[in-house]
Protein backbone atom coordinates (compact mmCIF):
# COMPACT_ATOMS: atom_id res chain seq x y z
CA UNK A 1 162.59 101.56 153.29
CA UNK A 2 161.65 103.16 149.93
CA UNK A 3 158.28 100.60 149.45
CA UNK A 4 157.26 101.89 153.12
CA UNK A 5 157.49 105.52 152.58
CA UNK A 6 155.78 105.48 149.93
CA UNK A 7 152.89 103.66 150.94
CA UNK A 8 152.45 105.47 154.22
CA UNK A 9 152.30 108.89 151.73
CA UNK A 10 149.24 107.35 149.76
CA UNK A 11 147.86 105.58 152.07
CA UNK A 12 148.02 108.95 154.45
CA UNK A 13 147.00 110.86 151.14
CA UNK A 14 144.01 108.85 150.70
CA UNK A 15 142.74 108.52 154.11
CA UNK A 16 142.99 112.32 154.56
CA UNK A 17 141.16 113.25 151.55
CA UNK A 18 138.30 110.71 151.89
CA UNK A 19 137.36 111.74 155.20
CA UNK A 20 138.02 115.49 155.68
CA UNK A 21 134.95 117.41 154.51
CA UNK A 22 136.66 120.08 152.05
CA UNK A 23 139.46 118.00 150.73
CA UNK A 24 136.65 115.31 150.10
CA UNK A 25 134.71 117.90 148.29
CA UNK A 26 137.62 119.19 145.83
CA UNK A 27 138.58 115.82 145.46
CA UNK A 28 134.92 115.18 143.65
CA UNK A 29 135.52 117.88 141.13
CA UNK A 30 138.89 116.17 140.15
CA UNK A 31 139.34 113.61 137.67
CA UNK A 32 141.97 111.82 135.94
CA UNK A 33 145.46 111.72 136.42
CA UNK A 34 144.87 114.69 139.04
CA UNK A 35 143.22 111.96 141.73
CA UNK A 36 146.42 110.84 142.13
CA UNK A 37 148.35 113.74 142.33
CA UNK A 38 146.08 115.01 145.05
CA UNK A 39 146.02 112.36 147.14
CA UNK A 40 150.26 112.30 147.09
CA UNK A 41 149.95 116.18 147.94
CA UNK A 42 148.36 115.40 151.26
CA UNK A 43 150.73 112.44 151.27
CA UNK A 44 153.74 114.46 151.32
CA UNK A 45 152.70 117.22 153.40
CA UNK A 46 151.92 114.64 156.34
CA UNK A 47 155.20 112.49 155.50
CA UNK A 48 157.04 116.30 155.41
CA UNK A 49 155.21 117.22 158.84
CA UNK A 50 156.78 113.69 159.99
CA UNK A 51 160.38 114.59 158.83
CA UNK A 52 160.34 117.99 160.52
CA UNK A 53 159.54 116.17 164.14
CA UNK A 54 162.11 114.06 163.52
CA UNK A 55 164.31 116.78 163.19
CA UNK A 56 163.40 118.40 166.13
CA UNK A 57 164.11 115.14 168.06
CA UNK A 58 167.33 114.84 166.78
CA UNK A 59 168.01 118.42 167.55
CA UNK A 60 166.92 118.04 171.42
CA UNK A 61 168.65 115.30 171.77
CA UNK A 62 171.58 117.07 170.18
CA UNK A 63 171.20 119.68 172.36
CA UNK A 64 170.69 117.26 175.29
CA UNK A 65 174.34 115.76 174.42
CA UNK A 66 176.06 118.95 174.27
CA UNK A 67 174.57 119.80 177.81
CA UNK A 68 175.48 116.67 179.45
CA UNK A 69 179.12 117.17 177.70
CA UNK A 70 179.72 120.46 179.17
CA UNK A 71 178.84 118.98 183.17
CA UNK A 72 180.83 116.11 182.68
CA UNK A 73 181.17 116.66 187.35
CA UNK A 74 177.37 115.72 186.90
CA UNK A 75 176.93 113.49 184.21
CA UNK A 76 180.23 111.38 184.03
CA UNK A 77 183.27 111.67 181.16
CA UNK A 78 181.93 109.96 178.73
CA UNK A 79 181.70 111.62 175.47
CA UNK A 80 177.74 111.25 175.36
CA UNK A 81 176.21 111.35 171.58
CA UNK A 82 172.52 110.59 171.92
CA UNK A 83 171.51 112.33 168.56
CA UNK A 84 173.95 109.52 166.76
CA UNK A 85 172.57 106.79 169.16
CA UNK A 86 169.00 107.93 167.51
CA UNK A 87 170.62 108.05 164.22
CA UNK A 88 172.03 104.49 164.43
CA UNK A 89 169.14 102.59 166.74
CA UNK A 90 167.22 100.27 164.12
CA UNK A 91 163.73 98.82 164.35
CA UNK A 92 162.58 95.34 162.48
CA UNK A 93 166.01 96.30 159.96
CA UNK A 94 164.49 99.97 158.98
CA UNK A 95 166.39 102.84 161.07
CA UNK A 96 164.77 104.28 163.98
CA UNK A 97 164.18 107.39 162.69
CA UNK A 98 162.24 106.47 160.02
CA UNK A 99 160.44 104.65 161.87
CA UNK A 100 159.59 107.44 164.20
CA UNK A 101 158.95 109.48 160.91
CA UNK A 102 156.62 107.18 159.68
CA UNK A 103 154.77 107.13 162.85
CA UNK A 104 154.64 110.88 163.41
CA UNK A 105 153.27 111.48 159.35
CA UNK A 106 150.41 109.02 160.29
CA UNK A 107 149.36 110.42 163.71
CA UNK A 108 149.21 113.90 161.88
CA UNK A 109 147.06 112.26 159.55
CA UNK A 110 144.45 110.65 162.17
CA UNK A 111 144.52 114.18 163.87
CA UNK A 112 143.36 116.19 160.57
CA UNK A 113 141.05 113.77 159.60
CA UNK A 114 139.32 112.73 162.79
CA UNK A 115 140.20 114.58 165.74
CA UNK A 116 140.77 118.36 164.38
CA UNK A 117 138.43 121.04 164.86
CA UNK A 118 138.24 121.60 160.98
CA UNK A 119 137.08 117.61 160.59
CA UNK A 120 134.19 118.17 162.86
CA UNK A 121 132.27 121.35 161.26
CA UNK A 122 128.94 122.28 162.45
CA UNK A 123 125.76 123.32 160.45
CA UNK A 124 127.13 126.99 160.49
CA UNK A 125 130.74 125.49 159.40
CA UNK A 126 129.46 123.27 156.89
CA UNK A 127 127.06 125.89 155.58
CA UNK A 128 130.28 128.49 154.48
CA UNK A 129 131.86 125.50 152.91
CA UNK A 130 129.84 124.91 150.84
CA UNK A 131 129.11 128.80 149.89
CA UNK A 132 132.90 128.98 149.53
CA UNK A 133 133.52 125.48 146.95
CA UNK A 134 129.91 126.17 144.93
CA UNK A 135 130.78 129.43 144.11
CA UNK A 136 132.08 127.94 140.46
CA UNK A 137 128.87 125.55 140.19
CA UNK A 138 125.67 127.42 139.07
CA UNK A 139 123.39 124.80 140.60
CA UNK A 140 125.15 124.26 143.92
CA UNK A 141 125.73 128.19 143.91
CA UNK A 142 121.99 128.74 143.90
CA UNK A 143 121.18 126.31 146.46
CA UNK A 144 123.31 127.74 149.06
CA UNK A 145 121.91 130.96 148.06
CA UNK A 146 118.47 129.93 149.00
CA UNK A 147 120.01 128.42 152.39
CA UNK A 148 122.11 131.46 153.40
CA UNK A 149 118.59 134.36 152.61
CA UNK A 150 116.01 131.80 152.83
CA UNK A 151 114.56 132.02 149.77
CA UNK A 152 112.10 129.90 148.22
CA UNK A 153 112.99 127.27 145.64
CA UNK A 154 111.13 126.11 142.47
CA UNK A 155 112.02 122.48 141.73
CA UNK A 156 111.38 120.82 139.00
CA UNK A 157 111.93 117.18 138.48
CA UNK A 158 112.82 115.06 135.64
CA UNK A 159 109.23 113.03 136.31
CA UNK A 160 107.50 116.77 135.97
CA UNK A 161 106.92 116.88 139.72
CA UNK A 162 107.31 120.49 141.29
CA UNK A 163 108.20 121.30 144.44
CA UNK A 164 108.51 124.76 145.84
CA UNK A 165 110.01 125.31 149.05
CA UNK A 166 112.89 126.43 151.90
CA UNK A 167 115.64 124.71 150.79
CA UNK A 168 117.10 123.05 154.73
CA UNK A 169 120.13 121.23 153.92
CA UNK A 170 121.63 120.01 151.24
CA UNK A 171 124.50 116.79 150.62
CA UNK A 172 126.78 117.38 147.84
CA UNK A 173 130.22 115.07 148.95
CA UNK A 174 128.65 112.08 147.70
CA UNK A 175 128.43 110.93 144.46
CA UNK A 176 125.04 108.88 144.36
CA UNK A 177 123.69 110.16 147.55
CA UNK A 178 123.48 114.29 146.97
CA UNK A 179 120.29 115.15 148.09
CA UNK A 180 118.37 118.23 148.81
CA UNK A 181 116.19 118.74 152.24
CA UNK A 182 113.66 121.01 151.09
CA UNK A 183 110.33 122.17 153.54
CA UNK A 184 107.61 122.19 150.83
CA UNK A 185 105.41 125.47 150.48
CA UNK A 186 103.36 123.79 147.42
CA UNK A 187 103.49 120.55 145.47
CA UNK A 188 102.24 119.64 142.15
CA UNK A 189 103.14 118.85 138.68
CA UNK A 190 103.41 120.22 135.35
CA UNK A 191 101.42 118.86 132.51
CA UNK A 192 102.96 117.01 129.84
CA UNK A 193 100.93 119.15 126.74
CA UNK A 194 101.19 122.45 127.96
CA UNK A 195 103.37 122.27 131.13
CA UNK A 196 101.02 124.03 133.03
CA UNK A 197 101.85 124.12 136.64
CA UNK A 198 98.88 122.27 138.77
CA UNK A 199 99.19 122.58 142.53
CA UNK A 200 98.13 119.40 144.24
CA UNK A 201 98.94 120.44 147.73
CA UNK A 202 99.43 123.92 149.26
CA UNK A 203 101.64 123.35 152.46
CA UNK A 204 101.72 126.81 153.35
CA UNK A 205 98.11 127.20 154.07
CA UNK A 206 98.45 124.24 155.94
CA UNK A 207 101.32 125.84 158.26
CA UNK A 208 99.17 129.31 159.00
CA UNK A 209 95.82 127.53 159.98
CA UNK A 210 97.66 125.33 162.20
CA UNK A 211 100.43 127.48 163.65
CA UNK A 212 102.96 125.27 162.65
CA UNK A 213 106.96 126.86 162.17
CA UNK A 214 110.01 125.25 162.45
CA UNK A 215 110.02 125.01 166.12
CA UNK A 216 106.50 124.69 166.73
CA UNK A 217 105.64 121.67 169.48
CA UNK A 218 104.75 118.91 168.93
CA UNK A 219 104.97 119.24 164.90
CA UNK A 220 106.64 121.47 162.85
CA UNK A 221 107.55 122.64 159.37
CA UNK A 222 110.58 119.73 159.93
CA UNK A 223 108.14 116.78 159.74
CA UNK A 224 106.66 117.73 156.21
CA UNK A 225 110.24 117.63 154.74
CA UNK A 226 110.80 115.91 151.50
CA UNK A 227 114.58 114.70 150.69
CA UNK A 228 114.84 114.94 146.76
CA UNK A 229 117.99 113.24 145.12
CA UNK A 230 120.08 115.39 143.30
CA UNK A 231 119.83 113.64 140.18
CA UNK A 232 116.28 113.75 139.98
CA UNK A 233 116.32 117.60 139.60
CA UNK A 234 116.06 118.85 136.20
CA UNK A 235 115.90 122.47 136.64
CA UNK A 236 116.06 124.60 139.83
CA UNK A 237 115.30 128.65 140.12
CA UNK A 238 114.49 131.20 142.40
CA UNK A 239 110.86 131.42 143.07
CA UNK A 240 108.74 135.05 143.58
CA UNK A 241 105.44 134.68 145.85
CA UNK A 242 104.36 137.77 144.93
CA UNK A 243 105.62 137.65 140.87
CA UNK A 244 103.49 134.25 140.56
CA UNK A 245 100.38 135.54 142.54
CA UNK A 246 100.10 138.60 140.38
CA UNK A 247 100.51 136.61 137.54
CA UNK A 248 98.17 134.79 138.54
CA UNK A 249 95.75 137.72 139.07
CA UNK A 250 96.28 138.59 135.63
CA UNK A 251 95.02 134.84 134.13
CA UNK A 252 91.89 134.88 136.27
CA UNK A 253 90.97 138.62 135.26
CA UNK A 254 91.83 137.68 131.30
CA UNK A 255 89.97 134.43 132.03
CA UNK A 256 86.64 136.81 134.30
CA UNK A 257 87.04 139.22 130.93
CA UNK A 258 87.83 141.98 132.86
C-alpha cells in the first residue's frame, strides 16, 4: 500500500510539473537534488487534496448513518454504520479508501494540468508569466520588456548577424527549443575587423512604401518574421531610432568635413 502511494505522489508530481506552464518554468531554473523535491511537493499536495475527499466521504457517510439511526420507523432497527462499511470494504487486497484516495489525488492532478483555467493561458496570460518568472533573469527580463512597450531590439548573434526588430513572442520552457519571434526593422552584420554594423536589408522602408502593418491584408509585418534560437544570441539591448540616426548624422558630417 506503501509502494502505491508513493508512486502515485511522483508520478502525480511529475506529470503536474511537466505540463503546467509556470511549474514547468520554475522547474527549469532548478537543479540537483531540488528536481526531486519539487516534483514530491506537487506530489503531496495532490495525494493531501486526495486524503481530504476521503475524509469528507467518510464524514457524509457518517453523517448519513447517524441520520438513518435516529428514524429507525423509516429506515429499519438496524444499527446502520456505513462510514465503517467504507472503512473496511477492500479493493484488489488494498482498502477502499485508499483506493478512492488514490483515485481522487490523480483526477486533481489531470484537472490542474489539463483541464484548469490556469493550464490553458492565453497570449495575454502567458505574456504576465513570463514578466512575473524573468524578473530575476537579465536577458529574459529585457525581452519581455520589449514585448510589454514594444520596443525595438538589437540582436546580435554569435555568427555576427544583427537583427533589429519588435520582439513578437518569445519560448523560454524548453530547453533546446527557446526561441525568439522577432519582426525585423533592419538586417545586417557586423564586420569581423572593426565590427562595424552594415545593413543589408532595411525592412522598415519596405513596410511604409507598401503599407504593410501587422494586420495589413493580404501580407503583413507577420510574414517577414524571423524565429532566432535562443542560443544563437550573443548579446541583446535596447535599440534607439533616433540615438543611432543622429549618430549617424554625426559620421557623415565628420566624413562631408563639415
Amino acid at each position: 500500500m506503501g509502494t502505491a502511494i508513493f508512486m502515485v505522489l511522483m508520478v502525480c508530481g511529475y506529470w503536474y510539473t511537466s505540463r503546467d506552464l509556470s511549474t514547468r518554468l520554475k522547474l527549469r531554473r532548478t537543479f540537483g537534488w531540488d528536481v526531486y523535491f519539487l516534483v514530491a511537493l506537487y506530489g503531496c499536495i495532490f495525494v493531501l487534496q486526495g486524503i481530504l475527499t476521503t475524509a469528507i466521504i467518510w464524514l457524509c457517510l457518517l453523517l448519513t448513518s447517524i441520520v438513518m439511526n435516529a428514524v429507525p420507523e423509516m429506515t429499519g432497527s438496524d444499527d446502520h454504520r456505513l462510514q465503517m462499511t467504507f472503512m473496511n470494504w477492500s479493493f484488489l487486497g488494498i482498502q477502499a479508501p485508499v483506493v478512492i484516495m488514490l483515485a481522487f489525488a490523480i483526477l486533481f492532478c489531470l484537472y490542474r494540468s489539463n483541464w484548469a483555467r490556469s493550464a490553458n493561458l492565453n497570449s495575454d496570460g502567458r505574456r504576465q508569466l513570463y514578466k512575473y518568472l524573468s524578473r530575476a533573469n537579465g536577458i529574459e527580463g529585457l525581452i519581455y520588456q520589449c514585448m510589454e512597450t514594444g520596443q525595438l531590439a538589437w540582436l546580435t548573434l554569435k555568427s555576427q548577424r544583427v537583427y533589429i526588430g519588435m520582439i513578437h513572442t518569445a519560448t523560454v520552457d524548453s530547453t533546446s527549443l527557446n526561441n525568439i519571434v522577432l519582426i525585423p526593422m533592419l538586417t545586417g552584420y557586423r564586420e569581423r575587423d572593426s565590427a562595424e554594423f552594415k545593413i543589408e536589408n532595411n525592412y522598415s522602408a519596405l513596410y511604409a512604401s507598401q503599407n504593410i502593418t501587422l494586420s495589413s491584408e493580404p501580407h503583413s509585418a507577420l510574414h517577414f518574421r524571423k524565429v532566432i534560437l535562443l542560443d544563437q544570441v550573443e548579446s541583446i539591448s535596447l535599440f534607439d531610432p533616433s540615438q543611432s540616426l543622429a549618430l549617424g548624422y554625426r559620421k557623415e558630417s565628420e566624413a562631408n568635413g563639415e
